[in-house]
PDB file of N, CA and C in Angstrom:
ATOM      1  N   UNK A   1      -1.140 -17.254  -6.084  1.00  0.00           N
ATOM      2  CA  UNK A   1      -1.890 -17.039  -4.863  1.00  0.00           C
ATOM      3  C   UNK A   1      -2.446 -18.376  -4.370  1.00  0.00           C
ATOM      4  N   UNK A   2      -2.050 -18.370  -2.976  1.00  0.00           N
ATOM      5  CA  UNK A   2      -2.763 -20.028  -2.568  1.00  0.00           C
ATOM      6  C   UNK A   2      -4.410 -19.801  -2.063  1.00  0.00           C
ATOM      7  N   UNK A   3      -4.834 -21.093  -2.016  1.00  0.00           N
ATOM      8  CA  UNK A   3      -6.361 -20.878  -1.505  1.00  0.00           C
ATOM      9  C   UNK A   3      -6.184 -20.629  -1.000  1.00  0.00           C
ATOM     10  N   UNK A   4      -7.479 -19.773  -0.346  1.00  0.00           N
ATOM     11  CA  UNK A   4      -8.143 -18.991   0.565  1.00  0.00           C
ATOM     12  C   UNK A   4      -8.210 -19.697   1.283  1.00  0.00           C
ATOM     13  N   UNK A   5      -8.429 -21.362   2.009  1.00  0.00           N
ATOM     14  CA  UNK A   5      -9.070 -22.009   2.765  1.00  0.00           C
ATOM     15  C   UNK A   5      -8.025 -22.187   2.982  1.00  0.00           C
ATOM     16  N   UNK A   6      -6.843 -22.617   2.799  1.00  0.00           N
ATOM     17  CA  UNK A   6      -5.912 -23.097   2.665  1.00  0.00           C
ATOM     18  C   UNK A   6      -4.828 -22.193   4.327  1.00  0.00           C
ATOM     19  N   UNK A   7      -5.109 -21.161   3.540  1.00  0.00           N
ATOM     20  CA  UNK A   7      -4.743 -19.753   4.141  1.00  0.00           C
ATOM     21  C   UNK A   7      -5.548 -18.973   5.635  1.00  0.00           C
ATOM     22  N   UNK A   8      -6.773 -19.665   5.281  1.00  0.00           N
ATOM     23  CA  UNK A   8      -7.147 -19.493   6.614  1.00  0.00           C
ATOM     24  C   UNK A   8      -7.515 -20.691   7.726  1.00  0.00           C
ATOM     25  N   UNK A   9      -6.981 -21.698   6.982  1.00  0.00           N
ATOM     26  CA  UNK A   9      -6.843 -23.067   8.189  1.00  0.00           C
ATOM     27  C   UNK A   9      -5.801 -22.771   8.626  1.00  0.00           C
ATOM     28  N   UNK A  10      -4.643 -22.284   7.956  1.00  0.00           N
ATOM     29  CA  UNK A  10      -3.312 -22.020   8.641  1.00  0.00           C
ATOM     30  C   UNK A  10      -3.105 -21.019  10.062  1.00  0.00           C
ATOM     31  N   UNK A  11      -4.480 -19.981   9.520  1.00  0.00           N
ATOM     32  CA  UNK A  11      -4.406 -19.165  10.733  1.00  0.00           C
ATOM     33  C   UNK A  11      -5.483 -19.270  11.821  1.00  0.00           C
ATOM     34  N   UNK A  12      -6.114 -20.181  11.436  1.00  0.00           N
ATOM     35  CA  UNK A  12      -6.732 -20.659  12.803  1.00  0.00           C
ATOM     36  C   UNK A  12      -5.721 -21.661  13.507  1.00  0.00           C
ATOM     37  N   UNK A  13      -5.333 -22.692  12.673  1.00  0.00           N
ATOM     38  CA  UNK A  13      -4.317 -23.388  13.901  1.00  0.00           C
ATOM     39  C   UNK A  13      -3.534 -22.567  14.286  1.00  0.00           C
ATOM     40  N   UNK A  14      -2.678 -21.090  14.012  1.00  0.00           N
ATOM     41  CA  UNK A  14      -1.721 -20.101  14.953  1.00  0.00           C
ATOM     42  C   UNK A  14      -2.665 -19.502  15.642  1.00  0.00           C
ATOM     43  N   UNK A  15      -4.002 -19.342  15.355  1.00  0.00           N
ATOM     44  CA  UNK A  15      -5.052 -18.898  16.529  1.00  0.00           C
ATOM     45  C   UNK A  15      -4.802 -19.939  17.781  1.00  0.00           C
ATOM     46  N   UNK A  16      -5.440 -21.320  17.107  1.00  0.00           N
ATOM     47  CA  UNK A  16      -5.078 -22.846  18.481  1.00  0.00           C
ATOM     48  C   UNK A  16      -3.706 -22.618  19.000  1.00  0.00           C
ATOM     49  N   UNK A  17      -2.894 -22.279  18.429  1.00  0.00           N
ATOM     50  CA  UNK A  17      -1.513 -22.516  19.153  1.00  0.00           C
ATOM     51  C   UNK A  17      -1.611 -21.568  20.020  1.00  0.00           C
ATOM     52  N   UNK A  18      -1.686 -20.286  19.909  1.00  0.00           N
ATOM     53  CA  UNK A  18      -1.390 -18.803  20.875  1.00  0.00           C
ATOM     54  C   UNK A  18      -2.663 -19.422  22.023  1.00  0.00           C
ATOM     55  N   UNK A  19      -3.361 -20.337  21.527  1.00  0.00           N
ATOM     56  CA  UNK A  19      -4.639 -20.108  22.776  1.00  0.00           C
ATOM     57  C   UNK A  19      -4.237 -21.392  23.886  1.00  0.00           C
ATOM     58  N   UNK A  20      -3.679 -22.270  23.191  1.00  0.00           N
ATOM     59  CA  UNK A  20      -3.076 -23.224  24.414  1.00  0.00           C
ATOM     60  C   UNK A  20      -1.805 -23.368  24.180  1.00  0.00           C
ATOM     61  N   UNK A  21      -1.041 -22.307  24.792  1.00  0.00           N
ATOM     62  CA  UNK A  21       0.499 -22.398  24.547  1.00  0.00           C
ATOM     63  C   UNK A  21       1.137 -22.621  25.959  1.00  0.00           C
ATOM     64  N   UNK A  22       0.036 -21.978  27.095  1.00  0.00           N
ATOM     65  CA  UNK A  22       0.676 -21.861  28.144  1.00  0.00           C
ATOM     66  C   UNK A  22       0.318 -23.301  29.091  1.00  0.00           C
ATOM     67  N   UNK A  23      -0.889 -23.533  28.393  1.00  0.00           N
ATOM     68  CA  UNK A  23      -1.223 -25.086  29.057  1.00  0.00           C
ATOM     69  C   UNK A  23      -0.449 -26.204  28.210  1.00  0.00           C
ATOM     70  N   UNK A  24       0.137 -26.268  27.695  1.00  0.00           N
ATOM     71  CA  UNK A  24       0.950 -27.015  26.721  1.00  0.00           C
ATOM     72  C   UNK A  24       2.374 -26.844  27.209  1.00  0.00           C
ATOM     73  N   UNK A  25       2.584 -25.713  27.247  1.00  0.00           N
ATOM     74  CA  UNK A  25       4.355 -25.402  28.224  1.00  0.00           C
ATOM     75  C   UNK A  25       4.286 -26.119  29.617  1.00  0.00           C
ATOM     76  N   UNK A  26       3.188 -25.519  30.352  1.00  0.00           N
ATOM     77  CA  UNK A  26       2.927 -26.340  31.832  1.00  0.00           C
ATOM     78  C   UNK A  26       3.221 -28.051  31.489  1.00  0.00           C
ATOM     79  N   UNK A  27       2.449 -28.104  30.933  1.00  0.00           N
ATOM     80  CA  UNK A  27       2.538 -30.147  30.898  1.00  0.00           C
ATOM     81  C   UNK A  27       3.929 -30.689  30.501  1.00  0.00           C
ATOM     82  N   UNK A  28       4.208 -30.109  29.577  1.00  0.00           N
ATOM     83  CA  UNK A  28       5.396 -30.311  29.183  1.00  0.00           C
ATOM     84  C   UNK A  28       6.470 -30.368  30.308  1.00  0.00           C
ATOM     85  N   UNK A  29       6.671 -29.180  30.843  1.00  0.00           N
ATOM     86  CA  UNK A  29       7.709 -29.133  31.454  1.00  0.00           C
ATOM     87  C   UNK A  29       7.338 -30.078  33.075  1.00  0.00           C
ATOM     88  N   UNK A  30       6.109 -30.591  32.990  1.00  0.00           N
ATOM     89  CA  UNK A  30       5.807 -31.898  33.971  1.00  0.00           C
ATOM     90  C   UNK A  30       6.217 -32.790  33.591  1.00  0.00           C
ATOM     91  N   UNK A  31       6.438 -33.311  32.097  1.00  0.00           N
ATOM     92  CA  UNK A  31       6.334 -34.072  31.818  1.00  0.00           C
ATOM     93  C   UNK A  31       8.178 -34.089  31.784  1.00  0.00           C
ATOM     94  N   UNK A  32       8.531 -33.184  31.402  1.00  0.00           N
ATOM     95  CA  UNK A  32      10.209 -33.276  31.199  1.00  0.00           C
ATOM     96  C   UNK A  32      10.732 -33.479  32.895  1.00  0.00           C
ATOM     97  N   UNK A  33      10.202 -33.014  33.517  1.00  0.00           N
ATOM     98  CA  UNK A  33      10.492 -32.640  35.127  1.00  0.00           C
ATOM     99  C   UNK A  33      11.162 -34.453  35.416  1.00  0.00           C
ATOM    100  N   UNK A  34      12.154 -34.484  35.835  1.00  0.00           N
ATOM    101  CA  UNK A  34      12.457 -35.609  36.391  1.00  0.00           C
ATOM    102  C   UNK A  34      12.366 -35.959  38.004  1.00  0.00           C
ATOM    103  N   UNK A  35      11.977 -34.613  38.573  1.00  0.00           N
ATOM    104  CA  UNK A  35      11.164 -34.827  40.149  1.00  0.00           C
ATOM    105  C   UNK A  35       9.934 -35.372  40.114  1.00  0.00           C
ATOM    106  N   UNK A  36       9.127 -35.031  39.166  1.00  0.00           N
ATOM    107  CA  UNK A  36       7.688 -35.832  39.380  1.00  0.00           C
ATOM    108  C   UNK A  36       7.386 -37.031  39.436  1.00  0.00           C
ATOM    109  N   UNK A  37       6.344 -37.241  40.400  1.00  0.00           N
ATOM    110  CA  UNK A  37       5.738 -38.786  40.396  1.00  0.00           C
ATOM    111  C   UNK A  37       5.231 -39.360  39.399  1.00  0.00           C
ATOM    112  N   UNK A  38       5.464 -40.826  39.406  1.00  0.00           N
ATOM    113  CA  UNK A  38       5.016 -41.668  38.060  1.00  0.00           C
ATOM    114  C   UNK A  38       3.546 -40.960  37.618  1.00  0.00           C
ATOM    115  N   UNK A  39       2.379 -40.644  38.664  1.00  0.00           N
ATOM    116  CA  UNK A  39       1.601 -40.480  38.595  1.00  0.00           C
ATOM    117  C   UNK A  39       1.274 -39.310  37.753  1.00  0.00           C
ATOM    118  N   UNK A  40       2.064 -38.077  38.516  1.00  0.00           N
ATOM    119  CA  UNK A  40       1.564 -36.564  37.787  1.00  0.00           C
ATOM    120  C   UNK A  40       2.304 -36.851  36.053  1.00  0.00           C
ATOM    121  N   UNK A  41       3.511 -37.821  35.637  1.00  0.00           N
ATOM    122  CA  UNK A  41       3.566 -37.740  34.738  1.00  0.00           C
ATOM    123  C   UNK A  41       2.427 -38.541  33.521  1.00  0.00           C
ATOM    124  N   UNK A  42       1.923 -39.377  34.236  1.00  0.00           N
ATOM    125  CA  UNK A  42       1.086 -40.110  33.223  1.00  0.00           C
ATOM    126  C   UNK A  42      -0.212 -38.800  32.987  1.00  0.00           C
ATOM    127  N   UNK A  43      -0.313 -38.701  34.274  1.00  0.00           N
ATOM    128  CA  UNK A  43      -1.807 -37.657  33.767  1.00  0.00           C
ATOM    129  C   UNK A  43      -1.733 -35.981  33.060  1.00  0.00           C
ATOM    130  N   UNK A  44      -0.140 -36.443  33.416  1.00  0.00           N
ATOM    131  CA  UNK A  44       0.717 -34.861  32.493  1.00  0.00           C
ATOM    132  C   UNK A  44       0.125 -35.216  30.663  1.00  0.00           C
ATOM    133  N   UNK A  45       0.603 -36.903  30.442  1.00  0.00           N
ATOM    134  CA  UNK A  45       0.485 -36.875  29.002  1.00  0.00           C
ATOM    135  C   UNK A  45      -0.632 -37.306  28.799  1.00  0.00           C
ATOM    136  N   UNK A  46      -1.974 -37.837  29.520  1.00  0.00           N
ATOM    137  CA  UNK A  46      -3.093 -38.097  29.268  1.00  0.00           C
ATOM    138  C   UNK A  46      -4.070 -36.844  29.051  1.00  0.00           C
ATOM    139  N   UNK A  47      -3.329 -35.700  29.763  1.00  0.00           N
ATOM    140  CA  UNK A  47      -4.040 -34.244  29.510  1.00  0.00           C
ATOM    141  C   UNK A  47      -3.692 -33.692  27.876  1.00  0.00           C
ATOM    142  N   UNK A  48      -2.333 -33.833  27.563  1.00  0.00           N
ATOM    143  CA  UNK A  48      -1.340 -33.522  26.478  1.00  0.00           C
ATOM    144  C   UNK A  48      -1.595 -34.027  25.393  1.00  0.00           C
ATOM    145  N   UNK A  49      -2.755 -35.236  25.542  1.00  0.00           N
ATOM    146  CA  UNK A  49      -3.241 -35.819  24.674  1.00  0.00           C
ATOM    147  C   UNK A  49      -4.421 -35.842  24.327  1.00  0.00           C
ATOM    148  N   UNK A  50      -5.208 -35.123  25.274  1.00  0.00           N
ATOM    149  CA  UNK A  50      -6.496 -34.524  25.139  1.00  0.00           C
ATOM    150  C   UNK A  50      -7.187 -33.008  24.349  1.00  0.00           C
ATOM    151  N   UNK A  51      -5.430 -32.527  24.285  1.00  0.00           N
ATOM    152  CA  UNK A  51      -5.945 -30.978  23.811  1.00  0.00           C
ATOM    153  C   UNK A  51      -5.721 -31.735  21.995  1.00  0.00           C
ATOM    154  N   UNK A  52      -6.565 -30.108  21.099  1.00  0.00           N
ATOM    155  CA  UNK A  52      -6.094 -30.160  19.995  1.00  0.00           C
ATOM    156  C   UNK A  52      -5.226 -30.696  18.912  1.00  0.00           C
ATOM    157  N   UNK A  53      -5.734 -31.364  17.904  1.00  0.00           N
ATOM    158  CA  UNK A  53      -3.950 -31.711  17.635  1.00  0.00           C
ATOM    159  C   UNK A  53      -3.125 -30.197  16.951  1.00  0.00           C
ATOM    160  N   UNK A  54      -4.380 -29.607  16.316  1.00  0.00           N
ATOM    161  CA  UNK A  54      -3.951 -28.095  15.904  1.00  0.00           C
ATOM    162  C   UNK A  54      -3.137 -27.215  17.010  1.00  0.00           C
ATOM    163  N   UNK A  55      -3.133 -27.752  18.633  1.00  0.00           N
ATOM    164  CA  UNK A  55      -2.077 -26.830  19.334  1.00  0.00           C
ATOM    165  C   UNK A  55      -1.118 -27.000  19.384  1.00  0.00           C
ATOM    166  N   UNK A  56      -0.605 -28.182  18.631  1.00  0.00           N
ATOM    167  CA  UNK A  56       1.289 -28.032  18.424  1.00  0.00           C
ATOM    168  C   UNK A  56       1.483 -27.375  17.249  1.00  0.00           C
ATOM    169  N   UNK A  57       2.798 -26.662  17.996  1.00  0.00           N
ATOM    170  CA  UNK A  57       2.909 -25.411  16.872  1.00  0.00           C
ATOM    171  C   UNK A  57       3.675 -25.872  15.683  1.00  0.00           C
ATOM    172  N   UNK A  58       4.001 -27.190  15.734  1.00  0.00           N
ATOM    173  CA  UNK A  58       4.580 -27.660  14.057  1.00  0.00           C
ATOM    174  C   UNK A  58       3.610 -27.911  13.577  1.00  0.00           C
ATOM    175  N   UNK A  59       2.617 -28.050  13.387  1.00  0.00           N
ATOM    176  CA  UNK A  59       1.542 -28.103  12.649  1.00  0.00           C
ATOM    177  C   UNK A  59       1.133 -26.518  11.905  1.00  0.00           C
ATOM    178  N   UNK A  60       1.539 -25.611  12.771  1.00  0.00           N
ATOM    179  CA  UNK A  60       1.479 -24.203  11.821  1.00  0.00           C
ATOM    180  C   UNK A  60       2.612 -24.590  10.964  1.00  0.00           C
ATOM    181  N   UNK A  61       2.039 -23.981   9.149  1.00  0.00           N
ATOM    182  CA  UNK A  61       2.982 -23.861   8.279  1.00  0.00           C
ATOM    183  C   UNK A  61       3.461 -22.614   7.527  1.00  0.00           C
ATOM    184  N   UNK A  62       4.817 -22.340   7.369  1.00  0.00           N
ATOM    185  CA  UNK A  62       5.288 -20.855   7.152  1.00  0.00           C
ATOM    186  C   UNK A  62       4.916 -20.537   5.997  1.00  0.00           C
ATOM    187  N   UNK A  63       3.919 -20.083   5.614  1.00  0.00           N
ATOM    188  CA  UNK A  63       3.582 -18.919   4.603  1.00  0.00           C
ATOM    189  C   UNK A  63       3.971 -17.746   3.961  1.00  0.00           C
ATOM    190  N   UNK A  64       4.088 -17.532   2.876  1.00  0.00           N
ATOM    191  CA  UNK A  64       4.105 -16.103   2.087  1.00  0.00           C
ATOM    192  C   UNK A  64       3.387 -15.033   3.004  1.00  0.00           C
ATOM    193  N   UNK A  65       4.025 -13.936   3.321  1.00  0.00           N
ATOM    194  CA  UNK A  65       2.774 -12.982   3.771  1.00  0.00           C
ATOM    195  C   UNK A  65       1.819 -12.159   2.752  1.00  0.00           C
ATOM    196  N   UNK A  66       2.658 -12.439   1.758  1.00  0.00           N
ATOM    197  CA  UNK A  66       1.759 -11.633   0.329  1.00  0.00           C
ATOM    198  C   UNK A  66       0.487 -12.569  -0.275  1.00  0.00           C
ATOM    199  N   UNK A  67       1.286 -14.024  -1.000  1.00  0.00           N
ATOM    200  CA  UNK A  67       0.792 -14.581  -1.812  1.00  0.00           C
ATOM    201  C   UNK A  67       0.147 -15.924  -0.450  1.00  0.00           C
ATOM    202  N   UNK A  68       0.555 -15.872   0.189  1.00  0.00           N
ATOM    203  CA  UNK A  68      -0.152 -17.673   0.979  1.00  0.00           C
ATOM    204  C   UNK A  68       0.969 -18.595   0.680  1.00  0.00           C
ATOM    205  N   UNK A  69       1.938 -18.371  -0.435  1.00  0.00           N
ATOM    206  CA  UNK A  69       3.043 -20.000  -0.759  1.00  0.00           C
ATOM    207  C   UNK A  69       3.350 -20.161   0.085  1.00  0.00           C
ATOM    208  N   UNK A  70       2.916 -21.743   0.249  1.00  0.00           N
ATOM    209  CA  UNK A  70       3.583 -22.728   1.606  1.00  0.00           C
ATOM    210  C   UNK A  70       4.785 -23.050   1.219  1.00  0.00           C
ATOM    211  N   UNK A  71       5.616 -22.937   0.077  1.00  0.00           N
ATOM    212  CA  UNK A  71       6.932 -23.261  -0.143  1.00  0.00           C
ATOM    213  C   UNK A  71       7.765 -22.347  -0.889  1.00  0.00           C
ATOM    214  N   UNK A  72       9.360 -22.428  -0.773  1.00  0.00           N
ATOM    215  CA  UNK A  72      10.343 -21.995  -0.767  1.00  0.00           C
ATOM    216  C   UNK A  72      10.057 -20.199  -0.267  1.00  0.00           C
ATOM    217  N   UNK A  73       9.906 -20.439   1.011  1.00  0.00           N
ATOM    218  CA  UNK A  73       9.465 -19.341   2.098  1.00  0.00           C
ATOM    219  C   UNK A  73      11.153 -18.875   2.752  1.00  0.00           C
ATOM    220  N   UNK A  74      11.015 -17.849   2.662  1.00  0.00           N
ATOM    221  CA  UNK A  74      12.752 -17.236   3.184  1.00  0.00           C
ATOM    222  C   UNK A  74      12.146 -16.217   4.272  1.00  0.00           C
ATOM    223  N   UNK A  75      12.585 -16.867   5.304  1.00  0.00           N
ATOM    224  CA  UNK A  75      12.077 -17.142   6.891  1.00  0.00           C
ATOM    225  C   UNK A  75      12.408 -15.401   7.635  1.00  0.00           C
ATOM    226  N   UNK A  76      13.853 -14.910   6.767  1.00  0.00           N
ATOM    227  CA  UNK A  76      13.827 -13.441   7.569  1.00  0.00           C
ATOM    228  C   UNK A  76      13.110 -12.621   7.115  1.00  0.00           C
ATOM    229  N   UNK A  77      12.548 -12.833   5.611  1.00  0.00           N
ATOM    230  CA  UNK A  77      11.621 -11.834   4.972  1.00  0.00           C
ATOM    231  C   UNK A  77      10.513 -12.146   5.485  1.00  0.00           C
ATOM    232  N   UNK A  78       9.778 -13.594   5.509  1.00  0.00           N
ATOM    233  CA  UNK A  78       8.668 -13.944   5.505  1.00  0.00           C
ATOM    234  C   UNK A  78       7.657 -13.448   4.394  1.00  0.00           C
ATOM    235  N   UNK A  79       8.236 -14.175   2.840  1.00  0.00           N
ATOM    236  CA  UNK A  79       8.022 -14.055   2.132  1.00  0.00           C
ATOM    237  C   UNK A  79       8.184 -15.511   0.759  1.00  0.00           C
ATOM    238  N   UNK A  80       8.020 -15.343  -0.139  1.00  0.00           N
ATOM    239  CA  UNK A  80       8.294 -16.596  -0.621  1.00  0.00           C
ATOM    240  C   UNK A  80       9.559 -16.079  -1.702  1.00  0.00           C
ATOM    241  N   UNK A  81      10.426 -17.214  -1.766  1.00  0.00           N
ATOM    242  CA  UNK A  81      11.416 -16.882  -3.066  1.00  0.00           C
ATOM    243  C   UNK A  81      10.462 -15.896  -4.098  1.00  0.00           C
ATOM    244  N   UNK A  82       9.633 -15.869  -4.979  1.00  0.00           N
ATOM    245  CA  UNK A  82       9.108 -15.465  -5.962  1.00  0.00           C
ATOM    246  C   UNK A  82       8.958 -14.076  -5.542  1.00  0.00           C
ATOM    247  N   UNK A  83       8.211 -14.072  -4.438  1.00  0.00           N
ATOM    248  CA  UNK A  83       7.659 -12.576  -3.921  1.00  0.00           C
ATOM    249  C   UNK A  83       9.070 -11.699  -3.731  1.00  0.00           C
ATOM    250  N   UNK A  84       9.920 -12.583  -2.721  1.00  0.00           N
ATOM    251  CA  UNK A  84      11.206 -11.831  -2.627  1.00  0.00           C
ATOM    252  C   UNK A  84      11.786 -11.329  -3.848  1.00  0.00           C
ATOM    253  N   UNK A  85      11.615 -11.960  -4.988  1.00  0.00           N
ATOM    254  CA  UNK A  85      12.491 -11.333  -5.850  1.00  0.00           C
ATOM    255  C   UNK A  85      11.822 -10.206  -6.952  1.00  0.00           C
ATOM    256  N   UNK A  86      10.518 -10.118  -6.723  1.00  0.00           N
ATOM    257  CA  UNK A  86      10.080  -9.125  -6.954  1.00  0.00           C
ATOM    258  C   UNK A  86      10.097  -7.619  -6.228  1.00  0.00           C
ATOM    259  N   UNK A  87       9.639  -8.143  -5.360  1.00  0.00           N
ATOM    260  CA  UNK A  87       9.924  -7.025  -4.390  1.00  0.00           C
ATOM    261  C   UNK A  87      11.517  -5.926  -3.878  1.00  0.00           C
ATOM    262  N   UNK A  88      12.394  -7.465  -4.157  1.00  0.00           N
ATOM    263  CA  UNK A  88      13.665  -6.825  -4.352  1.00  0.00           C
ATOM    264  C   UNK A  88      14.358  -5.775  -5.580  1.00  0.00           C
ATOM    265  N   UNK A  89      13.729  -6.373  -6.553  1.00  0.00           N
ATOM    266  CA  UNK A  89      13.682  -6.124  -8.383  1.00  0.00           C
ATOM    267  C   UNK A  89      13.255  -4.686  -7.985  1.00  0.00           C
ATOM    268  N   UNK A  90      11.750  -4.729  -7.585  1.00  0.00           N
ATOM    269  CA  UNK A  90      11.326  -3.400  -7.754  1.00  0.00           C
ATOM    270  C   UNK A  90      11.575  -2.040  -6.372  1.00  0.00           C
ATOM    271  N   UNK A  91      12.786  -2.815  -5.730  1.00  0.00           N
ATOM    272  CA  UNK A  91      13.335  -1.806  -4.654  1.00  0.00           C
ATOM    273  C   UNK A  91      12.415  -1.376  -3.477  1.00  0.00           C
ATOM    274  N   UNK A  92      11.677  -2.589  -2.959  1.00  0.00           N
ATOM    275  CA  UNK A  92      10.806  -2.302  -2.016  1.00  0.00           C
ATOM    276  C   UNK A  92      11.675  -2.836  -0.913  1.00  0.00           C
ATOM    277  N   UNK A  93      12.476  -3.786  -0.508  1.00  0.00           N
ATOM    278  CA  UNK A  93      13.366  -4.507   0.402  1.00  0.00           C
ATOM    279  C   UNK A  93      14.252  -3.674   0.652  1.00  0.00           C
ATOM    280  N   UNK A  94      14.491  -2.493   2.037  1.00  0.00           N
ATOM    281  CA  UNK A  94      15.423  -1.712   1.870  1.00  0.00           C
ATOM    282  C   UNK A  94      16.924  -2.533   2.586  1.00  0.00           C
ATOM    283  N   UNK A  95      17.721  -2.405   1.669  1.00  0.00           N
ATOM    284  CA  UNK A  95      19.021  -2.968   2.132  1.00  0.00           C
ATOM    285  C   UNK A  95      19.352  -4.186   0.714  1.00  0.00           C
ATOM    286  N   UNK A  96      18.197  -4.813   0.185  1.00  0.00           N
ATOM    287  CA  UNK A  96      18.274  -5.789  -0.755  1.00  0.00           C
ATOM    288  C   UNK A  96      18.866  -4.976  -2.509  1.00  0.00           C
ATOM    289  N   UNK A  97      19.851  -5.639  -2.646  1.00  0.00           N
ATOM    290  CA  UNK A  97      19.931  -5.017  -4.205  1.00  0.00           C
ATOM    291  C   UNK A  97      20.270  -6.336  -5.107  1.00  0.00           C
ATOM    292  N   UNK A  98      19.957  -6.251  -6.207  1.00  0.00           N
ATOM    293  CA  UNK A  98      20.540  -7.329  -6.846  1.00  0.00           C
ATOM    294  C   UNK A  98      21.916  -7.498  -7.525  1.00  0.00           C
ATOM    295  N   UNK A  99      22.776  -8.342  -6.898  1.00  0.00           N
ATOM    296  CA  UNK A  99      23.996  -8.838  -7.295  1.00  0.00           C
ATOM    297  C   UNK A  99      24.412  -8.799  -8.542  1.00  0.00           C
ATOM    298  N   UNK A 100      25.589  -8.328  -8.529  1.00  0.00           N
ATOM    299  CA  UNK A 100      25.839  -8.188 -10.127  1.00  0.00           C
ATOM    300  C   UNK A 100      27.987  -7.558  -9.885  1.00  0.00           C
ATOM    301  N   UNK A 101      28.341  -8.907 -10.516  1.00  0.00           N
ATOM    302  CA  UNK A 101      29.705  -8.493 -10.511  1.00  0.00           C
ATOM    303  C   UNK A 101      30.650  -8.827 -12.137  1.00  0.00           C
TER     304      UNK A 101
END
């Protein structure tokens, strides 16, 4: 089990992200815009550089949904290797069986 703190810094920065996602898309796509003036682009990234650093969403890290492990996380379960293979073991994953030839 990972810390607790650990676990809930993670979900406050996906709190920061969902809360400036749409002012972050806007700038961006000013900033990608190749019609805009020199001008709106500088103050595109002087704004872009003013928010959070917690609102870029690579800064959220993929977690266990059981245990918190920040690593070897298998992205369609959203789970960690370990958890997955318990859970599979004990026939909770419907569709998952364990291999055997």
């Amino acid at each position: 089990m990972a810390k607790k703190s650990s676990i809930a810094r993670n979900k406050k920065r996906e709190r920061t992200v969902e809360k400036f996602a749409a002012k972050r898309a806007e700038l961006k796509a000013t900033i990608r815009n190749p019609e805009s003036t020199d001008e709106e682009f500088f103050q595109a990234q002087r704004k872009l550089a003013l928010l959070p650093r917690n609102a870029s969403p690579i800064r959220v890290r993929n977690r266990c949904s059981v245990t918190g492990r920040p690593r070897a996380f298998i992205r369609k379960y959203g789970l960690s290797r370990l958890t997955f293979r318990e859970l599979a073991l004990a026939g909770h994953i419907p569709g998952v069986t364990k291999s055997s030839w």
